[in-house]
PDB file of N, CA and C in Angstrom:
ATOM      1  N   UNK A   1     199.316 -73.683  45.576  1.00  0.00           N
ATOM      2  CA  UNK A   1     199.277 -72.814  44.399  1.00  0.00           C
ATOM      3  C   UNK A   1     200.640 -72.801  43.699  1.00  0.00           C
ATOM      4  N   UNK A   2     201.720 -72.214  44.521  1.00  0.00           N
ATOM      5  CA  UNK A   2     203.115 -72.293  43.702  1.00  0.00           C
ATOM      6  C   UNK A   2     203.555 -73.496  43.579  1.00  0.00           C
ATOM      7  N   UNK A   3     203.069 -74.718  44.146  1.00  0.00           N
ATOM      8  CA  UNK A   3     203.014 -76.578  43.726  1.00  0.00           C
ATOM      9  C   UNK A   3     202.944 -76.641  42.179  1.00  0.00           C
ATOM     10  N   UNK A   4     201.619 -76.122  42.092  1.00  0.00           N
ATOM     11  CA  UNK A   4     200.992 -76.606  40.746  1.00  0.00           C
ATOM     12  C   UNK A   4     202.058 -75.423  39.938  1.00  0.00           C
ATOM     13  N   UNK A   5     202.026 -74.201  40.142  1.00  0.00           N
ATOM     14  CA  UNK A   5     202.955 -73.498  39.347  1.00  0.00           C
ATOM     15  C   UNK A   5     204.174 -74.121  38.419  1.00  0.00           C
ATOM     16  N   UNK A   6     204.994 -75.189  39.715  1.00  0.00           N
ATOM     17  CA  UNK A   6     206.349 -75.565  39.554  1.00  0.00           C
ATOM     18  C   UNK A   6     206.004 -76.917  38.787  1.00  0.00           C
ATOM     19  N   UNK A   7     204.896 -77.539  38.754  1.00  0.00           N
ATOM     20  CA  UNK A   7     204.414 -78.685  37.975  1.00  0.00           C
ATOM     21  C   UNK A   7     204.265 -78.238  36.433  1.00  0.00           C
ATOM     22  N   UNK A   8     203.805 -77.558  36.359  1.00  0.00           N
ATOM     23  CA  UNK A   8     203.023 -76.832  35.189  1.00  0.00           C
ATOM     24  C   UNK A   8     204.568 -76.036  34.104  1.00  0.00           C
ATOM     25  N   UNK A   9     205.855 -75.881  35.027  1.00  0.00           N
ATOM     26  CA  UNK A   9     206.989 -75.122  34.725  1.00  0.00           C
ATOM     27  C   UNK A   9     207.517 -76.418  34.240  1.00  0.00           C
ATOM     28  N   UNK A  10     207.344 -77.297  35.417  1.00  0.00           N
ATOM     29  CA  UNK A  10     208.178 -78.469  34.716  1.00  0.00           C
ATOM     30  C   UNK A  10     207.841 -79.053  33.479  1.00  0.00           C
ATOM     31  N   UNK A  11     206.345 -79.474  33.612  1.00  0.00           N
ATOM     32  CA  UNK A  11     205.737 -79.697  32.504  1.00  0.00           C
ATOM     33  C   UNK A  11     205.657 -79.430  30.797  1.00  0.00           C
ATOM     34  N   UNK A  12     206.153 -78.165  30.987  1.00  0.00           N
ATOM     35  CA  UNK A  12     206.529 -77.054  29.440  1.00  0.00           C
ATOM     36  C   UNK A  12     208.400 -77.133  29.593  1.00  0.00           C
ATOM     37  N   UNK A  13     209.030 -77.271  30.219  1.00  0.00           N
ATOM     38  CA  UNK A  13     210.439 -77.899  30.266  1.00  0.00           C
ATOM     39  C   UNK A  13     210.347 -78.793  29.616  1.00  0.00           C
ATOM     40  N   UNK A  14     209.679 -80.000  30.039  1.00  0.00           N
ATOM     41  CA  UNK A  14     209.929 -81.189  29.324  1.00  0.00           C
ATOM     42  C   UNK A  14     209.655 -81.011  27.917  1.00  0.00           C
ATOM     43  N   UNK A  15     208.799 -80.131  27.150  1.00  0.00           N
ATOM     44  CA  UNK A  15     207.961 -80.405  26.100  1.00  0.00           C
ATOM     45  C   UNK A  15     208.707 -79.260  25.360  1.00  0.00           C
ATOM     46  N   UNK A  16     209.523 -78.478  25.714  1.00  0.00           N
ATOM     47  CA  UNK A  16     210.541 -77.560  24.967  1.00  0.00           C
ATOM     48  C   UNK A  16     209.162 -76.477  24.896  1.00  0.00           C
ATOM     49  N   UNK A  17     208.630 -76.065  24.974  1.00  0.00           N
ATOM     50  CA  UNK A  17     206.951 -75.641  24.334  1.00  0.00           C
ATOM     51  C   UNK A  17     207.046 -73.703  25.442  1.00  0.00           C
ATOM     52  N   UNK A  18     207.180 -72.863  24.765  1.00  0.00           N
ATOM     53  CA  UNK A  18     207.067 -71.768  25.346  1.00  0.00           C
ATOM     54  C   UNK A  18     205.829 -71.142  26.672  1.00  0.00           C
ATOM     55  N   UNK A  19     206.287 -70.833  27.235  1.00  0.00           N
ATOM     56  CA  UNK A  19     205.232 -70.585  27.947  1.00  0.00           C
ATOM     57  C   UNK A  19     203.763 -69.537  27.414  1.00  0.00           C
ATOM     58  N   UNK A  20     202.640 -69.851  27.406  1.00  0.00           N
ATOM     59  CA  UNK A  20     201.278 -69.314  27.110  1.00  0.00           C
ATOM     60  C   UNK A  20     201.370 -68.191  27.398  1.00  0.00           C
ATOM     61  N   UNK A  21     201.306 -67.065  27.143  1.00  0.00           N
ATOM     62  CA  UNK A  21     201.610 -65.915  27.396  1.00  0.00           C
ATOM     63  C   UNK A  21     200.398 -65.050  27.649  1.00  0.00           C
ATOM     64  N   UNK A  22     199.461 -64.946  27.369  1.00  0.00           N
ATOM     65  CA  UNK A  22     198.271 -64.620  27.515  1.00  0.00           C
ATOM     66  C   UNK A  22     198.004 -65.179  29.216  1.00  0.00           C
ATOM     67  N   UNK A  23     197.965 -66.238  29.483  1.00  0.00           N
ATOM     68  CA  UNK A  23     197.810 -66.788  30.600  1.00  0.00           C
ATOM     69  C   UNK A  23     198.733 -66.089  31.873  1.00  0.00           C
ATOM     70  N   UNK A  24     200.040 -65.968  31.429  1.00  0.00           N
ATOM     71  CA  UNK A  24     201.625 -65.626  32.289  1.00  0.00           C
ATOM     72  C   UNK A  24     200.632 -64.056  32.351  1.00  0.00           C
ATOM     73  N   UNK A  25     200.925 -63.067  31.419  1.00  0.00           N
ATOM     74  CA  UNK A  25     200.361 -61.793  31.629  1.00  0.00           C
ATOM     75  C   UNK A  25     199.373 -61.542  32.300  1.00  0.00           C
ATOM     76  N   UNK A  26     198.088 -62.475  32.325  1.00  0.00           N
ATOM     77  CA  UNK A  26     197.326 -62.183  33.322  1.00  0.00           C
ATOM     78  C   UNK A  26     197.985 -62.408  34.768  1.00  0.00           C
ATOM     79  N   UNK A  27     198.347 -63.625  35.024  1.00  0.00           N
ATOM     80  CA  UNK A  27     198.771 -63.665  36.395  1.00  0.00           C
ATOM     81  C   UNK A  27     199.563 -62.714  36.796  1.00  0.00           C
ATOM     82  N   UNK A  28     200.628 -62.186  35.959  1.00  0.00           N
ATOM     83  CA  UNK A  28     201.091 -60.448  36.461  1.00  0.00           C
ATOM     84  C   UNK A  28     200.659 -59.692  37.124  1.00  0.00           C
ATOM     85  N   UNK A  29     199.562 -59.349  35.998  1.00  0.00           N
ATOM     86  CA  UNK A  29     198.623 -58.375  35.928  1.00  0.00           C
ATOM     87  C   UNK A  29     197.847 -58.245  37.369  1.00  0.00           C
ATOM     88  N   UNK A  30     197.575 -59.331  37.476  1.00  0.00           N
ATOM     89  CA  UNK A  30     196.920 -59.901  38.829  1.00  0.00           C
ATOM     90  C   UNK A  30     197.516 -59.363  39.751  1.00  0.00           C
ATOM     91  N   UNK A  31     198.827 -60.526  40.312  1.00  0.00           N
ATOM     92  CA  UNK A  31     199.371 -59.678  41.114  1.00  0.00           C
ATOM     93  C   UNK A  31     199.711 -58.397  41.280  1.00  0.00           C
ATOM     94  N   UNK A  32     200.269 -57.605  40.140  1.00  0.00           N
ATOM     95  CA  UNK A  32     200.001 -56.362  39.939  1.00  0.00           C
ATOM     96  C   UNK A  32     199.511 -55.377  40.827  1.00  0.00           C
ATOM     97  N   UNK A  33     197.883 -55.864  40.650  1.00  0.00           N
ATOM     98  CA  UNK A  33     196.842 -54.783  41.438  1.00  0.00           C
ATOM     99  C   UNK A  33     197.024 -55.445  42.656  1.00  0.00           C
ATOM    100  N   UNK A  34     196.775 -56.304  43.219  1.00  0.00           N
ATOM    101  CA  UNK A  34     197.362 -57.642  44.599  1.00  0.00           C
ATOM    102  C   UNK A  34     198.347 -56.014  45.557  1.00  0.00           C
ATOM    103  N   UNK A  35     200.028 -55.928  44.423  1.00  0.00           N
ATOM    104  CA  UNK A  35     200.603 -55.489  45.239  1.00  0.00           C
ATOM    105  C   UNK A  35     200.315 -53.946  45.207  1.00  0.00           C
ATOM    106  N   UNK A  36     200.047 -53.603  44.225  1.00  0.00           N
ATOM    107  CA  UNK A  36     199.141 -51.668  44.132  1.00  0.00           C
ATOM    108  C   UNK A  36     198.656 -51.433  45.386  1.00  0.00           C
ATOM    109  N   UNK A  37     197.304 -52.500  45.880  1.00  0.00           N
ATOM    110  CA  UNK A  37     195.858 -52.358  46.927  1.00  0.00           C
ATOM    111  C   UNK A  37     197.168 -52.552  47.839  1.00  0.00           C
ATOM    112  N   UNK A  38     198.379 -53.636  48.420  1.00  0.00           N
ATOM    113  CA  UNK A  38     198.762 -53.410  49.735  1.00  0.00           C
ATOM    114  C   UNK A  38     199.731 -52.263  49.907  1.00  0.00           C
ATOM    115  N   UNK A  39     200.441 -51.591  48.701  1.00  0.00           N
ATOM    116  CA  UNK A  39     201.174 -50.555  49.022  1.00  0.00           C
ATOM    117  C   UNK A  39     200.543 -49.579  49.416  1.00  0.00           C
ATOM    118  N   UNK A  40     199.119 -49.220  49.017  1.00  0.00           N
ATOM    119  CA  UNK A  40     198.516 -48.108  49.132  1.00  0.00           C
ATOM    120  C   UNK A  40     197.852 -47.893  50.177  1.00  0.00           C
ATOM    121  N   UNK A  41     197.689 -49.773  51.134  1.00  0.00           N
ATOM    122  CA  UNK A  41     197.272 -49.533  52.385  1.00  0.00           C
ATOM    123  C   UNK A  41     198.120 -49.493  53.188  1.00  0.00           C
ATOM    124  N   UNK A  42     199.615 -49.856  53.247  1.00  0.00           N
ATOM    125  CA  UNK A  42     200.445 -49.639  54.420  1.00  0.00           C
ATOM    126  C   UNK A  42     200.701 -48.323  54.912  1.00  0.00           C
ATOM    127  N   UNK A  43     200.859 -46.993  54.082  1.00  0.00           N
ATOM    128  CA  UNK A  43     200.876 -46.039  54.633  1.00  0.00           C
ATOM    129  C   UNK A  43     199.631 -45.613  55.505  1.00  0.00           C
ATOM    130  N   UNK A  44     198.469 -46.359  55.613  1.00  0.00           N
ATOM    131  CA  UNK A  44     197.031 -46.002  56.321  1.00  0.00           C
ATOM    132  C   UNK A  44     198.005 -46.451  57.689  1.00  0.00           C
ATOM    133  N   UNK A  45     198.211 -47.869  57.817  1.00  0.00           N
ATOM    134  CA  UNK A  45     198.488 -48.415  58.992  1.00  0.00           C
ATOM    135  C   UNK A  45     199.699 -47.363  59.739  1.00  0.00           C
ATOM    136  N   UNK A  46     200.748 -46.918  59.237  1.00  0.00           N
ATOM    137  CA  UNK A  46     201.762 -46.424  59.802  1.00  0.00           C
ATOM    138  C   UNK A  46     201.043 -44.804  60.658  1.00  0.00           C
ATOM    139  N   UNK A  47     200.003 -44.118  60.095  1.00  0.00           N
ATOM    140  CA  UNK A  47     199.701 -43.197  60.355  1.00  0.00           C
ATOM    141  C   UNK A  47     199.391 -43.379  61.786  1.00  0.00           C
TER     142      UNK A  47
END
């Protein structure tokens, strides 16, 4: 996954060409909730 990431980085390097932003924001976004759901379960585990 972070392979193709660093392909895809290089790729828009070469081409001077800004990164898609619509695309970048989702993957945020994504992770986002990703890290929300595990913060909100580690305090379960510690109990």
């Amino acid at each position: 996954m972070s392979q193709l990431f660093e392909k895809k980085m290089k790729f828009r390097d070469g081409k001077k060409r800004p990164i898609k932003f619509p695309y970048f924001l989702a993957r945020a976004k994504r992770l986002n909730e990703l890290f929300n759901q595990a913060s909100s379960y580690v305090p379960k585990l510690q109990k």
